[in-house]
PDB file of N, CA and C in Angstrom:
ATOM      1  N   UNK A   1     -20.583 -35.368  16.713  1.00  0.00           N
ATOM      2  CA  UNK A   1     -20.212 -34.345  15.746  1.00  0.00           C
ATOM      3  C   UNK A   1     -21.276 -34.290  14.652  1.00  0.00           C
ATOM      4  N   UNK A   2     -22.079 -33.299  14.309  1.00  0.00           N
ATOM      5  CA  UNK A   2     -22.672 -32.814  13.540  1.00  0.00           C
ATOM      6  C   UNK A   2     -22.154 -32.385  12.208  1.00  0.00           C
ATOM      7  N   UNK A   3     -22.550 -32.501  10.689  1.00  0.00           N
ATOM      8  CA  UNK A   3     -22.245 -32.050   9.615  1.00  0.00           C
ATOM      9  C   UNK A   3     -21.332 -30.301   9.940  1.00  0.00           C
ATOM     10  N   UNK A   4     -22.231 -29.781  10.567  1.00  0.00           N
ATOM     11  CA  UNK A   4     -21.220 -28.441  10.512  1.00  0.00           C
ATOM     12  C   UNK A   4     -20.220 -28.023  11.330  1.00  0.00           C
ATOM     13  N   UNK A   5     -19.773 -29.401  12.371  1.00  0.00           N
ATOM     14  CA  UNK A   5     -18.979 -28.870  12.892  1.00  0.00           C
ATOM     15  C   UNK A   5     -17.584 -30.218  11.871  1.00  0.00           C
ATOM     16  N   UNK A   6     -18.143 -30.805  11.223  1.00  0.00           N
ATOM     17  CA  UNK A   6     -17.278 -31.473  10.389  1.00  0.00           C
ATOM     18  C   UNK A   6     -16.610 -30.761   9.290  1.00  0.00           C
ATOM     19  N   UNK A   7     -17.391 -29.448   8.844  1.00  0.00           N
ATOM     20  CA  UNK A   7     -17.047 -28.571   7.516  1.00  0.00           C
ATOM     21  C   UNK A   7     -16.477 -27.701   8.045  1.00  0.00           C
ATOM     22  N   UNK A   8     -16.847 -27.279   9.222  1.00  0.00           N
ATOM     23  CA  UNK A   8     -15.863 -25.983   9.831  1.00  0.00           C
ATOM     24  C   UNK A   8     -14.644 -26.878  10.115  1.00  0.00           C
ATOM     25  N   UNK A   9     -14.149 -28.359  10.834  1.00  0.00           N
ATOM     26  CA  UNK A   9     -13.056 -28.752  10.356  1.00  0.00           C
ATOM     27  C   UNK A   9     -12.258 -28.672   9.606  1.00  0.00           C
ATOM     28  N   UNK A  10     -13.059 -29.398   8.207  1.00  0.00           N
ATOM     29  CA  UNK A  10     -12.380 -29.625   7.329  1.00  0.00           C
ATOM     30  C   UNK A  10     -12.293 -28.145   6.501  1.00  0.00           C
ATOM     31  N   UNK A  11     -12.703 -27.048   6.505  1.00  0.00           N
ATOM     32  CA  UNK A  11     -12.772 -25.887   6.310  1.00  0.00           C
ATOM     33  C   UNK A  11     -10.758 -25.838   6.721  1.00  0.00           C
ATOM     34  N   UNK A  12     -10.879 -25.707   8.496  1.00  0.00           N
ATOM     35  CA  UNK A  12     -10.037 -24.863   8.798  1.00  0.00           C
ATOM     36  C   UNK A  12      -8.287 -25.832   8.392  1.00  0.00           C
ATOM     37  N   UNK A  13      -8.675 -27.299   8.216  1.00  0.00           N
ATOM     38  CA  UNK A  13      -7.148 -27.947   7.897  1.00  0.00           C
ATOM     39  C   UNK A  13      -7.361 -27.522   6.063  1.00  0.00           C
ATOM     40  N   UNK A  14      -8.327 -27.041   5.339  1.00  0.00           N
ATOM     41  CA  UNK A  14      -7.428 -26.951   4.201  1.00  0.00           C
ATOM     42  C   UNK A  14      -6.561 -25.171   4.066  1.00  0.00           C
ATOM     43  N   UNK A  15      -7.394 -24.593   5.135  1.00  0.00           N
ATOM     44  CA  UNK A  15      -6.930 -23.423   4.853  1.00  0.00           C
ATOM     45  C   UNK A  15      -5.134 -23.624   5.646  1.00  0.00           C
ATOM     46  N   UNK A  16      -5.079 -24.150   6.423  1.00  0.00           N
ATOM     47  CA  UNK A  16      -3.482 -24.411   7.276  1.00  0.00           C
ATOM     48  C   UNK A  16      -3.032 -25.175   6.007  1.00  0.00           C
ATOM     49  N   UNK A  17      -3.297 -25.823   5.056  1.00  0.00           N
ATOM     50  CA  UNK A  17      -2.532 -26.490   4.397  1.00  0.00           C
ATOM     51  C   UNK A  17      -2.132 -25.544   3.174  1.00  0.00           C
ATOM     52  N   UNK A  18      -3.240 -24.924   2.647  1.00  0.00           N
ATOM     53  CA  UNK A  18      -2.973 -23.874   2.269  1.00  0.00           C
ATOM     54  C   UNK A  18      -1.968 -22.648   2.239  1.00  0.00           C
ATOM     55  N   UNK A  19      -1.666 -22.554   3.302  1.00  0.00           N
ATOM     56  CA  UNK A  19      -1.458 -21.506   4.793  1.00  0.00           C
ATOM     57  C   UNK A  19       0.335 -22.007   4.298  1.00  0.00           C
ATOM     58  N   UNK A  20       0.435 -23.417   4.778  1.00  0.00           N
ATOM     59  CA  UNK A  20       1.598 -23.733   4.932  1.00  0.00           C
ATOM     60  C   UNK A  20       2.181 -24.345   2.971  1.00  0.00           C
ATOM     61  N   UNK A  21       1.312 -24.089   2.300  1.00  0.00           N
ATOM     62  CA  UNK A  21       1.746 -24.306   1.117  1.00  0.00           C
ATOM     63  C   UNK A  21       2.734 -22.828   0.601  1.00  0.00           C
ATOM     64  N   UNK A  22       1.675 -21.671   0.931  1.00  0.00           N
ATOM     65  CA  UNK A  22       2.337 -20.257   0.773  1.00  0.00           C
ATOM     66  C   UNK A  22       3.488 -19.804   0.909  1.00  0.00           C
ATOM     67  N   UNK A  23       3.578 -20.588   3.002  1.00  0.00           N
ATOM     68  CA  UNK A  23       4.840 -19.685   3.062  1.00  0.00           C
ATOM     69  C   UNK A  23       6.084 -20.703   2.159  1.00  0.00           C
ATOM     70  N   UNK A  24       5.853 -22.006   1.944  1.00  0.00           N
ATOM     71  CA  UNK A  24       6.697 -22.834   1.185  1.00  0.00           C
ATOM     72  C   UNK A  24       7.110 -22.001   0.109  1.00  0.00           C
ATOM     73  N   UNK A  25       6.340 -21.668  -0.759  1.00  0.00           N
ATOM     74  CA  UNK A  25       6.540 -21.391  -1.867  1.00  0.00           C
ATOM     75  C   UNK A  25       7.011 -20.316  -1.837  1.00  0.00           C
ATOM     76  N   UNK A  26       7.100 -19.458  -0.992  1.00  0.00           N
ATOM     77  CA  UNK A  26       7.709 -17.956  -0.706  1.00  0.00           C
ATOM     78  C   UNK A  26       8.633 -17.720   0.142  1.00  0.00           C
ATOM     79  N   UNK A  27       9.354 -19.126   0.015  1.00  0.00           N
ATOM     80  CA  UNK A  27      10.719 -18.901   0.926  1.00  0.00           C
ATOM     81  C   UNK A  27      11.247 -19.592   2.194  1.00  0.00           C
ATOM     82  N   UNK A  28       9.523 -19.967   2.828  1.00  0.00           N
ATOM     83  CA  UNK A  28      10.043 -20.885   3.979  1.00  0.00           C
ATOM     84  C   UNK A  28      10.211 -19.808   4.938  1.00  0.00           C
ATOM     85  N   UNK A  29      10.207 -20.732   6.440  1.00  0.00           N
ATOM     86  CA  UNK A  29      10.295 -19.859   7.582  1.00  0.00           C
ATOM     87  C   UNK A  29      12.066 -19.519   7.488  1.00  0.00           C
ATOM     88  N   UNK A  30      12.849 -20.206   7.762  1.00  0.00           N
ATOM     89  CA  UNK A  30      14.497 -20.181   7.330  1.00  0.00           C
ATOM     90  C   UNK A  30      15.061 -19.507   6.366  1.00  0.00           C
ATOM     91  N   UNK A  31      15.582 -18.235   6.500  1.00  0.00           N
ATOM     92  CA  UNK A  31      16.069 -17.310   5.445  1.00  0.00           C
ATOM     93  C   UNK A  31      15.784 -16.777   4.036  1.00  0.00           C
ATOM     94  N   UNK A  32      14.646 -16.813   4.295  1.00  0.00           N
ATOM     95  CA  UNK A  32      13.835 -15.918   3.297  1.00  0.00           C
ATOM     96  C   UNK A  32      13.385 -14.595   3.305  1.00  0.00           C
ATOM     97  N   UNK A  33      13.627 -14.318   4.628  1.00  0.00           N
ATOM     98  CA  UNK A  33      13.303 -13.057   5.532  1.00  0.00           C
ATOM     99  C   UNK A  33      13.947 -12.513   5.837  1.00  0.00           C
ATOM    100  N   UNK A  34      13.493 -10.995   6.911  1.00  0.00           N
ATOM    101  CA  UNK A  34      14.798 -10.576   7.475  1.00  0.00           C
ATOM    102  C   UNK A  34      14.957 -11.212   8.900  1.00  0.00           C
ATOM    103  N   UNK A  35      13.876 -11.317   8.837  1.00  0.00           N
ATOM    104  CA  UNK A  35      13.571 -12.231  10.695  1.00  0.00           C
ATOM    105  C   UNK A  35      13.669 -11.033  11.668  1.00  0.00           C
ATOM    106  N   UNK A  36      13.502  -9.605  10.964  1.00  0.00           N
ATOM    107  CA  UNK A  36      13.138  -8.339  11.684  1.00  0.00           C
ATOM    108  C   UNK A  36      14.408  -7.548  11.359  1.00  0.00           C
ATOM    109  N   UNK A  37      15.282  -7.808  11.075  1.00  0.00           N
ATOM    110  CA  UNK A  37      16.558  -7.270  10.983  1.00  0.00           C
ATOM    111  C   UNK A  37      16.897  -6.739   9.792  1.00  0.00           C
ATOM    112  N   UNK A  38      16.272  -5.617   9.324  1.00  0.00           N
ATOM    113  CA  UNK A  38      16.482  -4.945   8.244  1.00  0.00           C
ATOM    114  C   UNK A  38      17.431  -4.463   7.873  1.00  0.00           C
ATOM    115  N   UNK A  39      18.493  -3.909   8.616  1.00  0.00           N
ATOM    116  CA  UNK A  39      19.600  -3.675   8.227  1.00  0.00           C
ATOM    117  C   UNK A  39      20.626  -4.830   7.551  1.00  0.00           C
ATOM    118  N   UNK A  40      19.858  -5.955   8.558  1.00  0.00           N
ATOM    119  CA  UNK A  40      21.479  -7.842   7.558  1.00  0.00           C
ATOM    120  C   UNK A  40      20.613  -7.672   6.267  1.00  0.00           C
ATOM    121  N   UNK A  41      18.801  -7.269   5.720  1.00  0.00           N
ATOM    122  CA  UNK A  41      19.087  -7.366   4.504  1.00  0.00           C
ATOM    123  C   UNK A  41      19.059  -6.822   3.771  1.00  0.00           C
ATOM    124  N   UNK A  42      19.098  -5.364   4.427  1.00  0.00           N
ATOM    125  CA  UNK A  42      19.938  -4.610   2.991  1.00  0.00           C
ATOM    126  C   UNK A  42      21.452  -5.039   2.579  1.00  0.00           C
ATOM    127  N   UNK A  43      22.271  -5.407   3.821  1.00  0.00           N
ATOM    128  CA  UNK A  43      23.590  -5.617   3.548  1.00  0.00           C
ATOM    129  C   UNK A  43      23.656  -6.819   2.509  1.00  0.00           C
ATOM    130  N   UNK A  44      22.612  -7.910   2.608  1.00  0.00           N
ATOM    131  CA  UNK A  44      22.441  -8.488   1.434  1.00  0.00           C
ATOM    132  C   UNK A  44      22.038  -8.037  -0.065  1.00  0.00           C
ATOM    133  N   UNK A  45      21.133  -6.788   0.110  1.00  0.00           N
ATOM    134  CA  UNK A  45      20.731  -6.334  -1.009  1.00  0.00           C
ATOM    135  C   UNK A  45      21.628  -5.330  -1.726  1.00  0.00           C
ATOM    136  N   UNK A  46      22.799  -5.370  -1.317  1.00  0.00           N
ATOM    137  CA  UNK A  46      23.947  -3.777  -1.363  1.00  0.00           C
ATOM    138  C   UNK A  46      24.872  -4.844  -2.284  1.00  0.00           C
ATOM    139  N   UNK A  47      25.179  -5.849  -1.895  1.00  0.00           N
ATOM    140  CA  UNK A  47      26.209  -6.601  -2.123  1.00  0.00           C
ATOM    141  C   UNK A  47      25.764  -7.975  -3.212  1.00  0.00           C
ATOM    142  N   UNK A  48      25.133  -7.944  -4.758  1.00  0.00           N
ATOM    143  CA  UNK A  48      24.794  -8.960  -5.198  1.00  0.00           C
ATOM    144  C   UNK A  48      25.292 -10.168  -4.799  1.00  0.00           C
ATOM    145  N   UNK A  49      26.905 -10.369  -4.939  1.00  0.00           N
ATOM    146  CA  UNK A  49      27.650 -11.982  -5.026  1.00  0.00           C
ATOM    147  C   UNK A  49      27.012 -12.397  -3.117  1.00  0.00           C
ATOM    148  N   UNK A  50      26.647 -11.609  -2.564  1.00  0.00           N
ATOM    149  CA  UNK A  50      26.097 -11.775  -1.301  1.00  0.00           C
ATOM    150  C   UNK A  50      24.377 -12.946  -0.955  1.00  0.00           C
ATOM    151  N   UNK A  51      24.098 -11.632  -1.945  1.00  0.00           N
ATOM    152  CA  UNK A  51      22.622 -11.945  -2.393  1.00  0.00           C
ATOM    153  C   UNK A  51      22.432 -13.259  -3.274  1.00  0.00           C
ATOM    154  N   UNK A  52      23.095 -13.768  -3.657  1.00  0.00           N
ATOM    155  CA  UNK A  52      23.665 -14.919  -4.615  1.00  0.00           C
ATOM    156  C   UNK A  52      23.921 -16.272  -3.793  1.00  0.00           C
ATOM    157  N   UNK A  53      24.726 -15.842  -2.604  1.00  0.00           N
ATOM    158  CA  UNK A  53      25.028 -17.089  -1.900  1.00  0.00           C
ATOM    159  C   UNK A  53      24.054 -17.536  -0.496  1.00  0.00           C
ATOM    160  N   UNK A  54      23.272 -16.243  -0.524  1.00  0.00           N
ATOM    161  CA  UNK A  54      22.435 -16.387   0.742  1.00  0.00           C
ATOM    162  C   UNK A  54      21.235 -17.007   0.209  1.00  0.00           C
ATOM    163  N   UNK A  55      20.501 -17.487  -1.263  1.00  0.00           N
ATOM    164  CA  UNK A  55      19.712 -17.910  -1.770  1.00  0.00           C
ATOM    165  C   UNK A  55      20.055 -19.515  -2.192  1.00  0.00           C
TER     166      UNK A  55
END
């Protein structure tokens, strides 16, 4: 292994750590989303005390 294939390494694990710091902070893969199903979240967004317990 050569210097640049050590930086393109270490390049690509800080960007995944990065990567996986984001979606942390924005909710997580687990119900933060609609998970495609736009209609369950408007029914969350229609209904505050809804929107309240799903957080």
């Amino acid at each position: 292994m050569n210097i640049q294939s050590i930086l393109v390494l270490a390049g690509l694990v800080v960007f995944f750590v990065l990567a996986i710091a984001w979606i942390s902070k924005n909710g997580g893969w687990q119900g933060g989303g609609c998970g495609g199903d736009c209609s369950h979240c408007a029914s969350h967004c229609d209904d505050p005390e809804k929107a309240k317990k799903a957080k």
